[in-house]
C-alpha atoms as a PDB file:
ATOM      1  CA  UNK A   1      -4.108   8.493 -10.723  1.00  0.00           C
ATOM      2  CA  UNK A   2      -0.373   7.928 -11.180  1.00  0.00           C
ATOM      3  CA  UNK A   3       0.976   4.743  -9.349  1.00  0.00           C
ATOM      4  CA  UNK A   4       4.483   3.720  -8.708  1.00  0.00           C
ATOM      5  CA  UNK A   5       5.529   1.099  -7.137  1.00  0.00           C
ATOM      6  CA  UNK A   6       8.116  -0.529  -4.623  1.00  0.00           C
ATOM      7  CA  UNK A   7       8.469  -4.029  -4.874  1.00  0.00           C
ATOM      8  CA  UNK A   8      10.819  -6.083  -3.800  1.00  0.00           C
ATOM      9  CA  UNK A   9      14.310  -5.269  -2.352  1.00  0.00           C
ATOM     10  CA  UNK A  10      15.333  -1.704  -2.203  1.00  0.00           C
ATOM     11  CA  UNK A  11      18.965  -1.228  -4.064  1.00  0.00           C
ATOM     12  CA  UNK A  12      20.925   1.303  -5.350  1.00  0.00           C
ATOM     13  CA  UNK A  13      20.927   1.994  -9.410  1.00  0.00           C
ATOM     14  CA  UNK A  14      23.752   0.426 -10.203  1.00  0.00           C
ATOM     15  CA  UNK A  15      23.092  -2.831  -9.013  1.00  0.00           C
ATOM     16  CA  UNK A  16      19.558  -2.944  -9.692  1.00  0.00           C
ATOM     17  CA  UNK A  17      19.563  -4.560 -13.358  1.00  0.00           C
ATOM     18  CA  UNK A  18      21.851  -7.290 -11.936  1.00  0.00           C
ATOM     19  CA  UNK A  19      19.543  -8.424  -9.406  1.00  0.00           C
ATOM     20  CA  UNK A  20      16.808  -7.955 -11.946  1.00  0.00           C
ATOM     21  CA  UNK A  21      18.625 -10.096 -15.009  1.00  0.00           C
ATOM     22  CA  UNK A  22      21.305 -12.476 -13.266  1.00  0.00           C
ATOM     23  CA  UNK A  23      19.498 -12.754 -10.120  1.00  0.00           C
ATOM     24  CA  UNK A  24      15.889 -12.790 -11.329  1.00  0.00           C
ATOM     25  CA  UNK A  25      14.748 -11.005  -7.985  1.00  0.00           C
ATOM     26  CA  UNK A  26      12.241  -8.305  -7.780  1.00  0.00           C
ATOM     27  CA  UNK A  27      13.935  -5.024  -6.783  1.00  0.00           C
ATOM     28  CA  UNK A  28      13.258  -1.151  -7.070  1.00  0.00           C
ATOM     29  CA  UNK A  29      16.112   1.213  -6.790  1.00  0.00           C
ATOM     30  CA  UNK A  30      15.710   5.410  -7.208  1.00  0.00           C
ATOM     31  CA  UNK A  31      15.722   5.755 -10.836  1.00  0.00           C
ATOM     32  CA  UNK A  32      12.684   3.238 -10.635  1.00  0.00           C
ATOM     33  CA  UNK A  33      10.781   5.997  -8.942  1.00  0.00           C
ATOM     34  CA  UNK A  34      12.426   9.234 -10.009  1.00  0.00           C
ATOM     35  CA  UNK A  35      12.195   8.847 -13.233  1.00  0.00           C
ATOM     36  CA  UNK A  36       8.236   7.794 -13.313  1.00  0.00           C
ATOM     37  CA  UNK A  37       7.383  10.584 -11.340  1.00  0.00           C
ATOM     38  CA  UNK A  38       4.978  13.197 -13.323  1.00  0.00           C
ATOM     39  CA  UNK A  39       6.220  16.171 -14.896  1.00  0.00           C
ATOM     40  CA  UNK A  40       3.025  18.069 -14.263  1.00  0.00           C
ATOM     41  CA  UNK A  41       3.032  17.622 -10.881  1.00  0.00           C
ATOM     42  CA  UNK A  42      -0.288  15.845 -10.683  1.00  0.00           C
ATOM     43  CA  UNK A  43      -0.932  13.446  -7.408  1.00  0.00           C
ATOM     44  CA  UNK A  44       0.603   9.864  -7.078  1.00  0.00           C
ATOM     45  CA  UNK A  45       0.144   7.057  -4.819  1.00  0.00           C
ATOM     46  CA  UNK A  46       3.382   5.170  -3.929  1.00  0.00           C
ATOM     47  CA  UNK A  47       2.668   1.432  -3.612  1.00  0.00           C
ATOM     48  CA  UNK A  48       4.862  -0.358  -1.234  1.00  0.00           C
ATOM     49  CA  UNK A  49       5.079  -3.982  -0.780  1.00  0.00           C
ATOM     50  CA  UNK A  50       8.994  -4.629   0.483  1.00  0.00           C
ATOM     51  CA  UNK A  51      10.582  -6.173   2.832  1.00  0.00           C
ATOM     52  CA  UNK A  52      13.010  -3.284   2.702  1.00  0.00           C
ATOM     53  CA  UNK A  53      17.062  -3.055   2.029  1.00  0.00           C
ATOM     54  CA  UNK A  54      19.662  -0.249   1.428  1.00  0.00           C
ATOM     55  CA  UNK A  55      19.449   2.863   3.801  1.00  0.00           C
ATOM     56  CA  UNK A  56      20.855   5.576   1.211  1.00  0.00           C
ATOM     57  CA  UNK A  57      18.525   4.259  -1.981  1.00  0.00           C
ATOM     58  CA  UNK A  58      15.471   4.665   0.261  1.00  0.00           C
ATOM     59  CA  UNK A  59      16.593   8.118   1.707  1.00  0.00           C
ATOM     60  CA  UNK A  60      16.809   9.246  -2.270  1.00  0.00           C
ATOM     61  CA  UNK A  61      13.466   7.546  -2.363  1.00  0.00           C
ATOM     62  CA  UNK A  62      12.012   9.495   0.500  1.00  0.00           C
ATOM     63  CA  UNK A  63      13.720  12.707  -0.428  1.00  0.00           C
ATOM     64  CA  UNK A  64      12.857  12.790  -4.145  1.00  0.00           C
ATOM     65  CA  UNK A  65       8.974  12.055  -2.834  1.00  0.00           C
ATOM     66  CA  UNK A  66       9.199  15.117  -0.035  1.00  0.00           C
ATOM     67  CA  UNK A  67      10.253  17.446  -2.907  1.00  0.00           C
ATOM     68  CA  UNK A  68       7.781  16.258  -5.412  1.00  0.00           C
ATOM     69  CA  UNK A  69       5.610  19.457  -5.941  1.00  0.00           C
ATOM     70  CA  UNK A  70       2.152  17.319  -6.328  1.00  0.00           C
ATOM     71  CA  UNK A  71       0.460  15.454  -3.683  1.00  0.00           C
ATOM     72  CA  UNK A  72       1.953  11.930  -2.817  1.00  0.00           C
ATOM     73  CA  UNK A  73       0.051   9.080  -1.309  1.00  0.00           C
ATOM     74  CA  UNK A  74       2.081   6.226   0.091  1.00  0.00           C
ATOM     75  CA  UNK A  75       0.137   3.295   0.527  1.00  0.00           C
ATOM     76  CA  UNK A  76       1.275   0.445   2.484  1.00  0.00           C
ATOM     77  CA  UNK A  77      -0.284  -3.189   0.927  1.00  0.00           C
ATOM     78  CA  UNK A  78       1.197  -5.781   2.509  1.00  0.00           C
ATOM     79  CA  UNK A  79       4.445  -5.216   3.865  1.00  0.00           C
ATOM     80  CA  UNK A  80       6.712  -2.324   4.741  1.00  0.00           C
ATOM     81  CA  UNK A  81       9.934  -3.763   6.304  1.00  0.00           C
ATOM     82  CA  UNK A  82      12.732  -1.902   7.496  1.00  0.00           C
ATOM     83  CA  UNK A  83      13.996   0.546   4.971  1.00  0.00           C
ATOM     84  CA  UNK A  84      10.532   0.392   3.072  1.00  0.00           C
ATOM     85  CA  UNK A  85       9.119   2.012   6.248  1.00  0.00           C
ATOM     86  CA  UNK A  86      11.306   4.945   5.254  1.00  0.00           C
ATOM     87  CA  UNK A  87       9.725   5.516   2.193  1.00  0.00           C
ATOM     88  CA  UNK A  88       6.106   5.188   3.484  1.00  0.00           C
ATOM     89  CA  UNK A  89       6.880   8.111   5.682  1.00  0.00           C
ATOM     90  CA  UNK A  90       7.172  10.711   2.626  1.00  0.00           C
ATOM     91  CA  UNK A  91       3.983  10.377   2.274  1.00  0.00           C
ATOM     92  CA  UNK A  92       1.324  13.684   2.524  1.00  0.00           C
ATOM     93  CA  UNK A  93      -0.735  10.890   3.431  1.00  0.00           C
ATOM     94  CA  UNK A  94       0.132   7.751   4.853  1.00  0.00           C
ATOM     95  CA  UNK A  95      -2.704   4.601   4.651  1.00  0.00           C
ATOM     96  CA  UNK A  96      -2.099   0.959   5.011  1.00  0.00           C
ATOM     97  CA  UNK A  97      -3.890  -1.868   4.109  1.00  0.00           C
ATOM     98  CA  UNK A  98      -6.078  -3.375   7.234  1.00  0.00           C
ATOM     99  CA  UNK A  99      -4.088  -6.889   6.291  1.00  0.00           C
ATOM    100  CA  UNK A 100      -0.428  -5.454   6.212  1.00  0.00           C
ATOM    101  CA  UNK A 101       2.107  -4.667   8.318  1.00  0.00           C
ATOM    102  CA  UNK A 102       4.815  -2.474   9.575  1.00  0.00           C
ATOM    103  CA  UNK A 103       8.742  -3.487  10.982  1.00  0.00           C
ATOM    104  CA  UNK A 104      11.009  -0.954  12.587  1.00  0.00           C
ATOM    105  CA  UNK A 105      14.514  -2.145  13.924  1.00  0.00           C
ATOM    106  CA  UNK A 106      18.076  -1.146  13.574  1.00  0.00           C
ATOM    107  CA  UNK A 107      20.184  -0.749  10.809  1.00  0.00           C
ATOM    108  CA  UNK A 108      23.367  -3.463  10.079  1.00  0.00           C
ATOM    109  CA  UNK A 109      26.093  -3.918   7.774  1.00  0.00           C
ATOM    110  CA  UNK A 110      28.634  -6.118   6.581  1.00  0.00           C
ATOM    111  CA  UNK A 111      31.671  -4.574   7.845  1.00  0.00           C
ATOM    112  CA  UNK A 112      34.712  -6.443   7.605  1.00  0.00           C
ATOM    113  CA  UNK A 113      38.284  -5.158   8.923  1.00  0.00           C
ATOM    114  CA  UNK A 114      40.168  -4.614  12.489  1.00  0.00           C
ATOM    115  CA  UNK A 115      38.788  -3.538  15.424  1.00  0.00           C
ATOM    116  CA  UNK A 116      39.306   0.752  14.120  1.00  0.00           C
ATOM    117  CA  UNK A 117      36.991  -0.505  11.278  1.00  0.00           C
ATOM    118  CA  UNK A 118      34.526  -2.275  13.555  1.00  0.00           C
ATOM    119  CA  UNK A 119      34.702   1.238  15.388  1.00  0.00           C
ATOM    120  CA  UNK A 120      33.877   3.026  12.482  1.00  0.00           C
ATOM    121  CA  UNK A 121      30.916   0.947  11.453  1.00  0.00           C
ATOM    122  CA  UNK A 122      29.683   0.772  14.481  1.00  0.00           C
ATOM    123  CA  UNK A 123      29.394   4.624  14.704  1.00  0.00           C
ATOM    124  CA  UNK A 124      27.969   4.722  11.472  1.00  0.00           C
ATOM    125  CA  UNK A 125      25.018   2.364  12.280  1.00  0.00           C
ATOM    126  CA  UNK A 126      23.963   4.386  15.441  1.00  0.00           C
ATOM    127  CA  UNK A 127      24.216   7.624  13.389  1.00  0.00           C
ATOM    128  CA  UNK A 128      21.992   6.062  11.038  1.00  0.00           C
ATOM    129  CA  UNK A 129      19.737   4.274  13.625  1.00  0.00           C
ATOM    130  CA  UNK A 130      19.300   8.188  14.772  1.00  0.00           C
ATOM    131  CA  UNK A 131      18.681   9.147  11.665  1.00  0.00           C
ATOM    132  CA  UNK A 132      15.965   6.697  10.842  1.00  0.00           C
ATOM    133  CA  UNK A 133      14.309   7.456  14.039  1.00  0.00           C
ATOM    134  CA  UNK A 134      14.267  11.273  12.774  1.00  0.00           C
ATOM    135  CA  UNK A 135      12.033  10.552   9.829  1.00  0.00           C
ATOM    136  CA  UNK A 136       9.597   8.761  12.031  1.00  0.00           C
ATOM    137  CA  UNK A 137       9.764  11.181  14.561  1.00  0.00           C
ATOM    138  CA  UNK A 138       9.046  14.252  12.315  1.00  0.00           C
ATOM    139  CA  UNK A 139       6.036  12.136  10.858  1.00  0.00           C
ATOM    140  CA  UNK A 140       4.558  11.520  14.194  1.00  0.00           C
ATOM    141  CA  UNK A 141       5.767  14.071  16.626  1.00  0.00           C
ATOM    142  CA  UNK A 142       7.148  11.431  19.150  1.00  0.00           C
ATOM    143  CA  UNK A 143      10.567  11.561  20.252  1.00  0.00           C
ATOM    144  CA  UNK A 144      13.571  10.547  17.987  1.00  0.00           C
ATOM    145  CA  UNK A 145      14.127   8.248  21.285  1.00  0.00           C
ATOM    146  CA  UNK A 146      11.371   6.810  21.497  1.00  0.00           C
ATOM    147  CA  UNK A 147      11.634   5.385  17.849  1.00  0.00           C
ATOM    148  CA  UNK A 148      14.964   4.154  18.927  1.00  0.00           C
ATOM    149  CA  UNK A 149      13.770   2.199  21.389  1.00  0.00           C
ATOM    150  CA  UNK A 150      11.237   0.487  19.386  1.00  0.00           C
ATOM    151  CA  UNK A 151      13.433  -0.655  16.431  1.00  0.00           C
ATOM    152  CA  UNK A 152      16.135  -1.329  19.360  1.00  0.00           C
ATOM    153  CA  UNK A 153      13.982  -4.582  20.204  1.00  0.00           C
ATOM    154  CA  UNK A 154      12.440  -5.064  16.372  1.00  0.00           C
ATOM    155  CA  UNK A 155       9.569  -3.908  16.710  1.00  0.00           C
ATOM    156  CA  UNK A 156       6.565  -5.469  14.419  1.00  0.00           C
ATOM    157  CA  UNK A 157       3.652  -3.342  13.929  1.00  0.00           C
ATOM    158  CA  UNK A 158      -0.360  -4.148  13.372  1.00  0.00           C
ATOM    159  CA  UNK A 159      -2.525  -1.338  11.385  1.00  0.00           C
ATOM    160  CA  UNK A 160      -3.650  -0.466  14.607  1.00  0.00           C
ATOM    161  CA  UNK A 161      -0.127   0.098  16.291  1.00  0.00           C
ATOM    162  CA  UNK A 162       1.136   1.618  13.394  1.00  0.00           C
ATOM    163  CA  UNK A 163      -2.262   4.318  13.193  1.00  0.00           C
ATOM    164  CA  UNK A 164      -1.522   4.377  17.312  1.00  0.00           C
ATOM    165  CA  UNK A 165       1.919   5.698  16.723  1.00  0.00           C
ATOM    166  CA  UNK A 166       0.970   8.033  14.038  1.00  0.00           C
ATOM    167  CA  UNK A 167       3.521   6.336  11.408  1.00  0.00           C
ATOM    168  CA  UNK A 168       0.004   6.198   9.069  1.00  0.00           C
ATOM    169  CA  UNK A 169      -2.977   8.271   8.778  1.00  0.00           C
ATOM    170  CA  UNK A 170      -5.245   6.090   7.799  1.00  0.00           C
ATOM    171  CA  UNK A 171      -6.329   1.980   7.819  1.00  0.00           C
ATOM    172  CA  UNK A 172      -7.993   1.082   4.464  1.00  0.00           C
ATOM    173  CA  UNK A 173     -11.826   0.696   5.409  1.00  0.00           C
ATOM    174  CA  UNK A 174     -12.942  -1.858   2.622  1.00  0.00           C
ATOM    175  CA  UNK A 175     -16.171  -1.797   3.712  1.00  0.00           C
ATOM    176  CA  UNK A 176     -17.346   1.812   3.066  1.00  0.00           C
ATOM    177  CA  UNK A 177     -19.573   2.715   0.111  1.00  0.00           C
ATOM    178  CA  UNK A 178     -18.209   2.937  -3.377  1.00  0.00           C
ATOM    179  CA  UNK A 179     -17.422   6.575  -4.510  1.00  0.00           C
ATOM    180  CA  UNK A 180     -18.511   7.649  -7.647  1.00  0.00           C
ATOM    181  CA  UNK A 181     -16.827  10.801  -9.889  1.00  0.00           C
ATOM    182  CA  UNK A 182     -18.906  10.723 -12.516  1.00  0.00           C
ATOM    183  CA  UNK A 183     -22.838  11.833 -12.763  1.00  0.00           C
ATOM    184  CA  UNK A 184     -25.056  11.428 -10.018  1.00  0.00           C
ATOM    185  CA  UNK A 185     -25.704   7.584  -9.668  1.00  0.00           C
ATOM    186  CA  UNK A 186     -28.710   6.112  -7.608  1.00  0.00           C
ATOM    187  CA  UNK A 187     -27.835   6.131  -3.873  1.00  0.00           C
ATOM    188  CA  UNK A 188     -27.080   2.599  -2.896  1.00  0.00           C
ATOM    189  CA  UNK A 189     -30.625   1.795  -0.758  1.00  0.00           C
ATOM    190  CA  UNK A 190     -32.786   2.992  -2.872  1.00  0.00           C
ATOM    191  CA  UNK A 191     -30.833   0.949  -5.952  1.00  0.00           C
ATOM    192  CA  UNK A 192     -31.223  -2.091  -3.495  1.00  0.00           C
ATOM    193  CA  UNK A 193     -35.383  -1.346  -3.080  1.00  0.00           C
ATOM    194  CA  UNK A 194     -34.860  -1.397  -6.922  1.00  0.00           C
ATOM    195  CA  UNK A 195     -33.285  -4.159  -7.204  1.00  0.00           C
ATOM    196  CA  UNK A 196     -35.538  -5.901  -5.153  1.00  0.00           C
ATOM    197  CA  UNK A 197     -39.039  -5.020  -6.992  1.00  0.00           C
ATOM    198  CA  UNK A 198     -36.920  -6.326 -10.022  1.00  0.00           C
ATOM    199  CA  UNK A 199     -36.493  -9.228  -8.853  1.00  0.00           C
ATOM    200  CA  UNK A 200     -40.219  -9.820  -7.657  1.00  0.00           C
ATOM    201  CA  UNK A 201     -41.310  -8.379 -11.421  1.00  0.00           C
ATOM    202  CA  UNK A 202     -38.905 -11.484 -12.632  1.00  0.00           C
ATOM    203  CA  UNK A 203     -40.554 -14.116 -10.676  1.00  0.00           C
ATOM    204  CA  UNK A 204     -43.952 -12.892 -11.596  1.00  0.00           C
ATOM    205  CA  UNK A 205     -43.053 -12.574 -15.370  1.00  0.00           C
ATOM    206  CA  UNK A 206     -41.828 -16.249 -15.108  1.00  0.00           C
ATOM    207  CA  UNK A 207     -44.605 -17.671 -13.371  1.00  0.00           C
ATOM    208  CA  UNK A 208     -46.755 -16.071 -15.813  1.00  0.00           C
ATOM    209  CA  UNK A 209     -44.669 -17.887 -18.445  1.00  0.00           C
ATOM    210  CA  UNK A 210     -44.704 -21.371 -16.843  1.00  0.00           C
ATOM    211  CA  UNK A 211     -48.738 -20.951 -16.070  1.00  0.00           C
ATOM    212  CA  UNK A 212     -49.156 -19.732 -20.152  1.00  0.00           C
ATOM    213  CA  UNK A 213     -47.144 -22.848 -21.090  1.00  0.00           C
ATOM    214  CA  UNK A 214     -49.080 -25.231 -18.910  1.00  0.00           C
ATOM    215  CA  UNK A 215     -52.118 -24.070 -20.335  1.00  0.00           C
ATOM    216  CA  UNK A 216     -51.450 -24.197 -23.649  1.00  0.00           C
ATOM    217  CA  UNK A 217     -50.196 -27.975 -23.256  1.00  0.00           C
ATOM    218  CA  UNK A 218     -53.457 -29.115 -21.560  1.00  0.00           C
ATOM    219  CA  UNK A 219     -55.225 -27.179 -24.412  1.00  0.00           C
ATOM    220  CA  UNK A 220     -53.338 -29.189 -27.156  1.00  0.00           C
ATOM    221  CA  UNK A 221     -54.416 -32.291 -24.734  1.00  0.00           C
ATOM    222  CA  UNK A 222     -57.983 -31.583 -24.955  1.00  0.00           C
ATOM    223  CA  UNK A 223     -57.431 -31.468 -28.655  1.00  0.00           C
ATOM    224  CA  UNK A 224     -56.186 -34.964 -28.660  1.00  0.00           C
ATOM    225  CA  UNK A 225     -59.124 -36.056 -26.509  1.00  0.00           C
END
């Protein structure tokens, strides 16, 4: 199974090796993920553990995964913050980890200028804020203003409101049975019944042993007498 991962801060390409070797901070930008992706089209699971970052390098994230031509997994670990959330939705499959968590809320910017450029920005950020709420809305069928109102107030998600919203498909069970691919293997109670009767053939081989030695030391005793 191929697995790439997003760590870190999403950024765009050209800033990503500064972060990476002035900074020293964990980021993953679009090449990170393009360029890793398979050329024979065989399934991958996208890790993501971010606390999120630019819009436009996670749309080129999330669009270069929807036209991948093999099945992608995304896989949510621990976190999936803001713009990491927009990658998790190009998932075929979306699963998250029973301990993680989701955060949906609107975008911002730095804008500096007069008020036309304050204006400006401020269109731009409800455009995007729209367009956000379109990618979770075509995951889940909800409303795009539903999803608006949600990351409106900052809205933090369990497993459970996340599966209850249809952003994932799937919480993590840990506790089900390991799967094999490989030959047939011993199903798991009868291995424990094993198991057990091994354990009882143990004991009874080293009683034996401890009974055999005792003997043979009050043997050599008699000897002595």
């Amino acid at each position: 199974m191929n697995v790439l991962n997003v760590n870190g801060v999403i950024t765009n390409d050209d800033d990503a090796d500064i972060y990476r070797d002035y900074i020293g901070m964990t980021v993953v930008s679009p090449k990170d993920i393009i360029d890793n992706l398979p050329s024979d089209g065989s399934d991958v699971v996208v890790d993501i553990n971010s606390f999120g970052g630019e819009v436009d390098p996670a749309a080129q994230i999330y669009t270069a995964l929807k036209d991948y031509k093999g099945k992608v997994t995304t896989k949510i670990s621990s976190s999936a913050y803001s713009a990491a959330t927009i990658i998790a939705m190009a998932g075929d499959t979306v699963r998250i980890s029973p301990a993680a968590q989701m955060m949906i809320h609107n975008a911002s910017s730095s804008a500096d200028g007069d008020y036309h450029d304050m204006d400006k920005s401020s269109g731009m950020l409800e455009a995007t804020n729209r367009t956000i709420a379109g990618v979770y809305a075509a995951k889940t069928g909800r409303t795009t203003d539903e999803f608006l109102q949600l990351m409106d107030k900052e809205s933090w998600l369990t497993p459970q409101d996340a599966l209850d919203l249809g952003l994932v498909d799937e919480i993590i069970d840990y506790s089900k049975e390991a799967v094999f691919n490989a030959v047939p293997q011993i199903p798991i109670k009868l291995m424990n019944k094993v198991k057990t009767m091994y354990h009882k053939q143990q004991k009874k081989q080293e009683d034996s042993a401890k009974l055999s030695l005792t003997q043979q030391k009050l043997e050599i005793l008699k000897e002595d007498l």
